[in-house]
N, C-alpha and C. Protein backbone atom coordinates (compact mmCIF):
# COMPACT_ATOMS: atom_id res chain seq x y z
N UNK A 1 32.33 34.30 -41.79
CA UNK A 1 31.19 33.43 -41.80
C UNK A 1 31.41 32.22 -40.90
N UNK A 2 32.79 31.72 -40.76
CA UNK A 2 32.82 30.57 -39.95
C UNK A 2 32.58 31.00 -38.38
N UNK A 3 32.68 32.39 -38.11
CA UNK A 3 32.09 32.57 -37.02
C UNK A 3 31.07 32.75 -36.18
N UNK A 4 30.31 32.76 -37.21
CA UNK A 4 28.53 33.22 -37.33
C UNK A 4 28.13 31.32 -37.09
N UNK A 5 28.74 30.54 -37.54
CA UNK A 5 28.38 28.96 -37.72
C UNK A 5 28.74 29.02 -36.13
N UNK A 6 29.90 28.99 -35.80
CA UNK A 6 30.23 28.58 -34.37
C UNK A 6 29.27 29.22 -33.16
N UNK A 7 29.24 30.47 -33.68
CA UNK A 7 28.45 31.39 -32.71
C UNK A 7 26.47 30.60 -32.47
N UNK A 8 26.10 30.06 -33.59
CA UNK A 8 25.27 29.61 -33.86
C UNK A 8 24.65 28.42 -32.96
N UNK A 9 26.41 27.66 -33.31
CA UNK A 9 26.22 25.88 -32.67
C UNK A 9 26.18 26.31 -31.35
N UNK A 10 27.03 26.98 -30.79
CA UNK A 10 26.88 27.49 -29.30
C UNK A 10 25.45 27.62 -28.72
N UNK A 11 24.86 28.65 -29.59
CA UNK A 11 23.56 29.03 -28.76
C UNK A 11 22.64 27.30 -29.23
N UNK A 12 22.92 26.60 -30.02
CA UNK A 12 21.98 25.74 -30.25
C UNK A 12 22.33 24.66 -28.44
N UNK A 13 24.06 24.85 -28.44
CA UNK A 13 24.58 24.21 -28.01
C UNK A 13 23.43 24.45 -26.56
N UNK A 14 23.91 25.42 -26.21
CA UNK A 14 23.33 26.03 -24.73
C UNK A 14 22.06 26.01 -24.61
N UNK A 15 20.74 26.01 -25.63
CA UNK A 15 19.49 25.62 -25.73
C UNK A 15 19.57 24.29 -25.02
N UNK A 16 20.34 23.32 -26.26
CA UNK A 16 20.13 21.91 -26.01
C UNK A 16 20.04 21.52 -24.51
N UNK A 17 21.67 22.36 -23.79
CA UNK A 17 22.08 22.48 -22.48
C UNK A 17 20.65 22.66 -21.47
N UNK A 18 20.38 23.55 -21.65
CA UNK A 18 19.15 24.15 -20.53
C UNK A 18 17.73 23.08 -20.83
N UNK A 19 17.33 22.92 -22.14
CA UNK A 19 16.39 21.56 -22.04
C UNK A 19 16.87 20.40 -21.51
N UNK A 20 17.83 19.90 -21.37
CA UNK A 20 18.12 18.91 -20.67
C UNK A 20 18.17 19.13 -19.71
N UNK A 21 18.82 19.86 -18.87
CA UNK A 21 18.94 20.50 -17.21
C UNK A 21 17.46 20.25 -16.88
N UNK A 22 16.70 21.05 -17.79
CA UNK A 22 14.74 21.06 -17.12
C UNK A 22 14.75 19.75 -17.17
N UNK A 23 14.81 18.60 -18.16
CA UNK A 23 14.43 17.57 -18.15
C UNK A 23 15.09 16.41 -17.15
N UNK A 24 16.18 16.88 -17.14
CA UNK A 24 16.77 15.87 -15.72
C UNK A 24 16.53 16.64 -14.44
N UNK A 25 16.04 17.99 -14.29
CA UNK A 25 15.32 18.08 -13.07
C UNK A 25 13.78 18.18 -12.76
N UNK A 26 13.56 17.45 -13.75
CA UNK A 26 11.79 17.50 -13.41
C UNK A 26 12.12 15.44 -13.21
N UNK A 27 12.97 15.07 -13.60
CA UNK A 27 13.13 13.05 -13.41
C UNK A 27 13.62 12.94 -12.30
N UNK A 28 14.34 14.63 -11.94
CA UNK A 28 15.06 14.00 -10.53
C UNK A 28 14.21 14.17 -9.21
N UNK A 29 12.95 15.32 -9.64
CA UNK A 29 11.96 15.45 -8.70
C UNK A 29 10.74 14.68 -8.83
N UNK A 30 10.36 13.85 -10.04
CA UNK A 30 9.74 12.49 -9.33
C UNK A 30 10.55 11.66 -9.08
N UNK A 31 11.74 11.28 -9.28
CA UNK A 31 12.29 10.02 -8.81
C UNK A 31 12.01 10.30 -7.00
N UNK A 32 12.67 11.58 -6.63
CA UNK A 32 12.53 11.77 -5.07
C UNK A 32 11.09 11.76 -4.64
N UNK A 33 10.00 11.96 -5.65
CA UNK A 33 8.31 11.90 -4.68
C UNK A 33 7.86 10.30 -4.59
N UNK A 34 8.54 9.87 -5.74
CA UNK A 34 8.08 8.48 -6.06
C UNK A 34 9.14 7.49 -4.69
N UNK A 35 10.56 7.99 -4.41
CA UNK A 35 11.13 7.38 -3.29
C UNK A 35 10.45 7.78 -1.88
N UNK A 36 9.77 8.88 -1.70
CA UNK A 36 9.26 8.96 -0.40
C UNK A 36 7.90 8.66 -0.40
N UNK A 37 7.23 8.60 -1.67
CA UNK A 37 5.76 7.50 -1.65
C UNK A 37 6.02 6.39 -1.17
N UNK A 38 7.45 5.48 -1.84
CA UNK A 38 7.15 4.27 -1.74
C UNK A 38 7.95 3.87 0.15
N UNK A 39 8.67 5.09 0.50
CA UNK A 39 8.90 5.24 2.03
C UNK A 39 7.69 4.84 2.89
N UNK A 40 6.91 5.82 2.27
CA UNK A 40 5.58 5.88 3.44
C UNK A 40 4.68 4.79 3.39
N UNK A 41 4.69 4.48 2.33
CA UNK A 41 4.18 2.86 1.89
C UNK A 41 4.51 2.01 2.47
N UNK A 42 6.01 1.41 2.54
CA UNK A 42 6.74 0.66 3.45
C UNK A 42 6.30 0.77 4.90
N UNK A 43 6.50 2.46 5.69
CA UNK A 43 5.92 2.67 6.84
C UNK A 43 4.82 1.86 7.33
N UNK A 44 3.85 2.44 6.49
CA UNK A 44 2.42 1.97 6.55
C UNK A 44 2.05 0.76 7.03
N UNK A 45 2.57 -0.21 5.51
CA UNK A 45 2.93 -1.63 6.04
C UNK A 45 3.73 -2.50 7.01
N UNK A 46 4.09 -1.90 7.67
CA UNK A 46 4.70 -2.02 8.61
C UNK A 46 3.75 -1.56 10.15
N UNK A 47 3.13 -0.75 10.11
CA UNK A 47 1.98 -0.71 11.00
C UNK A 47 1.08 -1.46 11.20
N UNK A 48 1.04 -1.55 9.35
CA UNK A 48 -0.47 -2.69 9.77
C UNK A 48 -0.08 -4.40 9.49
N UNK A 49 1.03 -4.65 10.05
CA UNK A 49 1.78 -5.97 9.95
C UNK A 49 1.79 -6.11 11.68
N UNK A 50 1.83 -4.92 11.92
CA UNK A 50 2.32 -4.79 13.63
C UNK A 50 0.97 -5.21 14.46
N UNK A 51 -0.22 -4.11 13.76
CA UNK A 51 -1.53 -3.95 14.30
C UNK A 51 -2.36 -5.06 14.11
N UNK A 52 -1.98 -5.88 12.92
CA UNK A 52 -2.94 -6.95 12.29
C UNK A 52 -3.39 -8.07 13.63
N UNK A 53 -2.26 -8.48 14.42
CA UNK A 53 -2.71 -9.84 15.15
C UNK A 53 -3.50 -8.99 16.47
N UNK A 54 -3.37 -7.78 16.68
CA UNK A 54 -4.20 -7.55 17.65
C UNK A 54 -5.95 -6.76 17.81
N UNK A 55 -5.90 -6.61 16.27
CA UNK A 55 -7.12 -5.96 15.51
C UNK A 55 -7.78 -7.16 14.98
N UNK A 56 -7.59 -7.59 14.40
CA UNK A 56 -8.64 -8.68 13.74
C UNK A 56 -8.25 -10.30 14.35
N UNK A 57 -9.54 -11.24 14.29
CA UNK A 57 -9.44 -12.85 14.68
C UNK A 57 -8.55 -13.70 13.52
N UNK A 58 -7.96 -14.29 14.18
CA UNK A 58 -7.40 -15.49 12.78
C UNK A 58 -8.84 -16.18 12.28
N UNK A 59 -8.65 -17.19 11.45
CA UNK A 59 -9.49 -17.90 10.68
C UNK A 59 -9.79 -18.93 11.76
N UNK A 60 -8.65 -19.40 12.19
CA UNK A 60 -8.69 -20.67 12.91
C UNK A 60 -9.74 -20.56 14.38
N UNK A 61 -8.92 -19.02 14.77
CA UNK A 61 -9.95 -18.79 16.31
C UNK A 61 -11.49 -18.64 16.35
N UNK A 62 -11.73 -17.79 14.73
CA UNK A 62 -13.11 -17.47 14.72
C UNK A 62 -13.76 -18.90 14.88
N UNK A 63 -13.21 -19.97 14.13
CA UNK A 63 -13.46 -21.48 13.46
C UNK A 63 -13.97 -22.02 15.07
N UNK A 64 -12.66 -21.81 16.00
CA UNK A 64 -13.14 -22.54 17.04
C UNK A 64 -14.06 -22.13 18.01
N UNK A 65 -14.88 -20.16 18.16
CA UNK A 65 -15.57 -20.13 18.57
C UNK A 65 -16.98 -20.22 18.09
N UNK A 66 -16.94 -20.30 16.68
CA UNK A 66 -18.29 -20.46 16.11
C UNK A 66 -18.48 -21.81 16.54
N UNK A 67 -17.46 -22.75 16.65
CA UNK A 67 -18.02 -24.34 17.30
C UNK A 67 -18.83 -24.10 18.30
N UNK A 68 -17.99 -23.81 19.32
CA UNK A 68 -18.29 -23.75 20.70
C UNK A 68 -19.96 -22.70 20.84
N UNK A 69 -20.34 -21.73 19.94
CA UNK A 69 -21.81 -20.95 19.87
C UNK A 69 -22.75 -22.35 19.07
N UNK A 70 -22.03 -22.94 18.37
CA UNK A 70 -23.10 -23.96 17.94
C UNK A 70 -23.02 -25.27 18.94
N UNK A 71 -22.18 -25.51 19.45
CA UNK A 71 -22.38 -26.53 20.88
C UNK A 71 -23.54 -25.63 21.51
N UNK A 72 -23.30 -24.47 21.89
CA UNK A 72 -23.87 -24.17 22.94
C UNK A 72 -25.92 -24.46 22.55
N UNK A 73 -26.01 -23.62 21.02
CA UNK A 73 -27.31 -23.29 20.50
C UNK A 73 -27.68 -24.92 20.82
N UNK A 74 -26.85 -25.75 19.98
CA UNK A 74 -27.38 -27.49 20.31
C UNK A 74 -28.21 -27.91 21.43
N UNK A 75 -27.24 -27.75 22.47
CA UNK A 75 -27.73 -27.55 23.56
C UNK A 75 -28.99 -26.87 23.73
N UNK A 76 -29.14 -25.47 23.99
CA UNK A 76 -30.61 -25.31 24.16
C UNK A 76 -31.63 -25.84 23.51
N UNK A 77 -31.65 -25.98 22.18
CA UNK A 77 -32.32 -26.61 21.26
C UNK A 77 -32.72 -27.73 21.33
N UNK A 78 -31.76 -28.54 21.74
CA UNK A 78 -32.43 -30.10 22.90
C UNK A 78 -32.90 -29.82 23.83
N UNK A 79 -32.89 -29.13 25.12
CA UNK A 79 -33.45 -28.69 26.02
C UNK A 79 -35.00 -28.17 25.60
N UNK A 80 -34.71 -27.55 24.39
CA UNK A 80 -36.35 -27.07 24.11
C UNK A 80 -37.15 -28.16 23.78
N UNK A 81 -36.33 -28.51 22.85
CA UNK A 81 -37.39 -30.30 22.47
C UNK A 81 -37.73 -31.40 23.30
N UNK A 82 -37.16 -31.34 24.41
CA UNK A 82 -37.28 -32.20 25.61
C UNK A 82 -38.43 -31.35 26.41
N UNK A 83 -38.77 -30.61 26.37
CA UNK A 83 -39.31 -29.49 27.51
C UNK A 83 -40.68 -29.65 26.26
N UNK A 84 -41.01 -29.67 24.93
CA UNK A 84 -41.82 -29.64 24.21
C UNK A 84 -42.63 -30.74 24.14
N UNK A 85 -41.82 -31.82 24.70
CA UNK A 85 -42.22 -33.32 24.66
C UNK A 85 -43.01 -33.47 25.90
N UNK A 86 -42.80 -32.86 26.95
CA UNK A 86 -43.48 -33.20 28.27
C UNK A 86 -44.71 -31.98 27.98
């Protein structure tokens, strides 16, 4: 009978064995999707850190040509009112 116990713990043993194996290789294959998500992520940002100053206006530049379109509108806009007056 004490061999039937041992024979027993074994196979419980080797169950236990093989659920864990599945379970540390299903953690070890997201840990690796989740490291090359956050790869390509990094990539990414890194493109658009690169691309940013030559794709879009700063705040400041837009700032100083919207001046310079409202100098200009000023301008005509006196010109019209002067031209309205005569």
């Amino acid at each position: 009978m004490g061999s039937q116990v041992t024979g027993l713990e074994m196979e419980l043993q080797t169950i236990i064995n093989g659920l864990l194996s599945v379970v540390l290789a299903g953690i070890g294959w997201a840990a690796r999707e989740l490291w090359g998500a956050v790869k390509n992520l990094r990539e990414d940002l890194q493109k658009i850190e690169v691309a940013l100053p030559t794709n879009y206006v700063r705040k400041d530049e837009f700032a100083d040509g919207i001046k310079e379109i409202k100098g200009m509108l000023e301008k005509i806009f006196d010109r019209l009112d002067h031209k309205a007056d005569k």
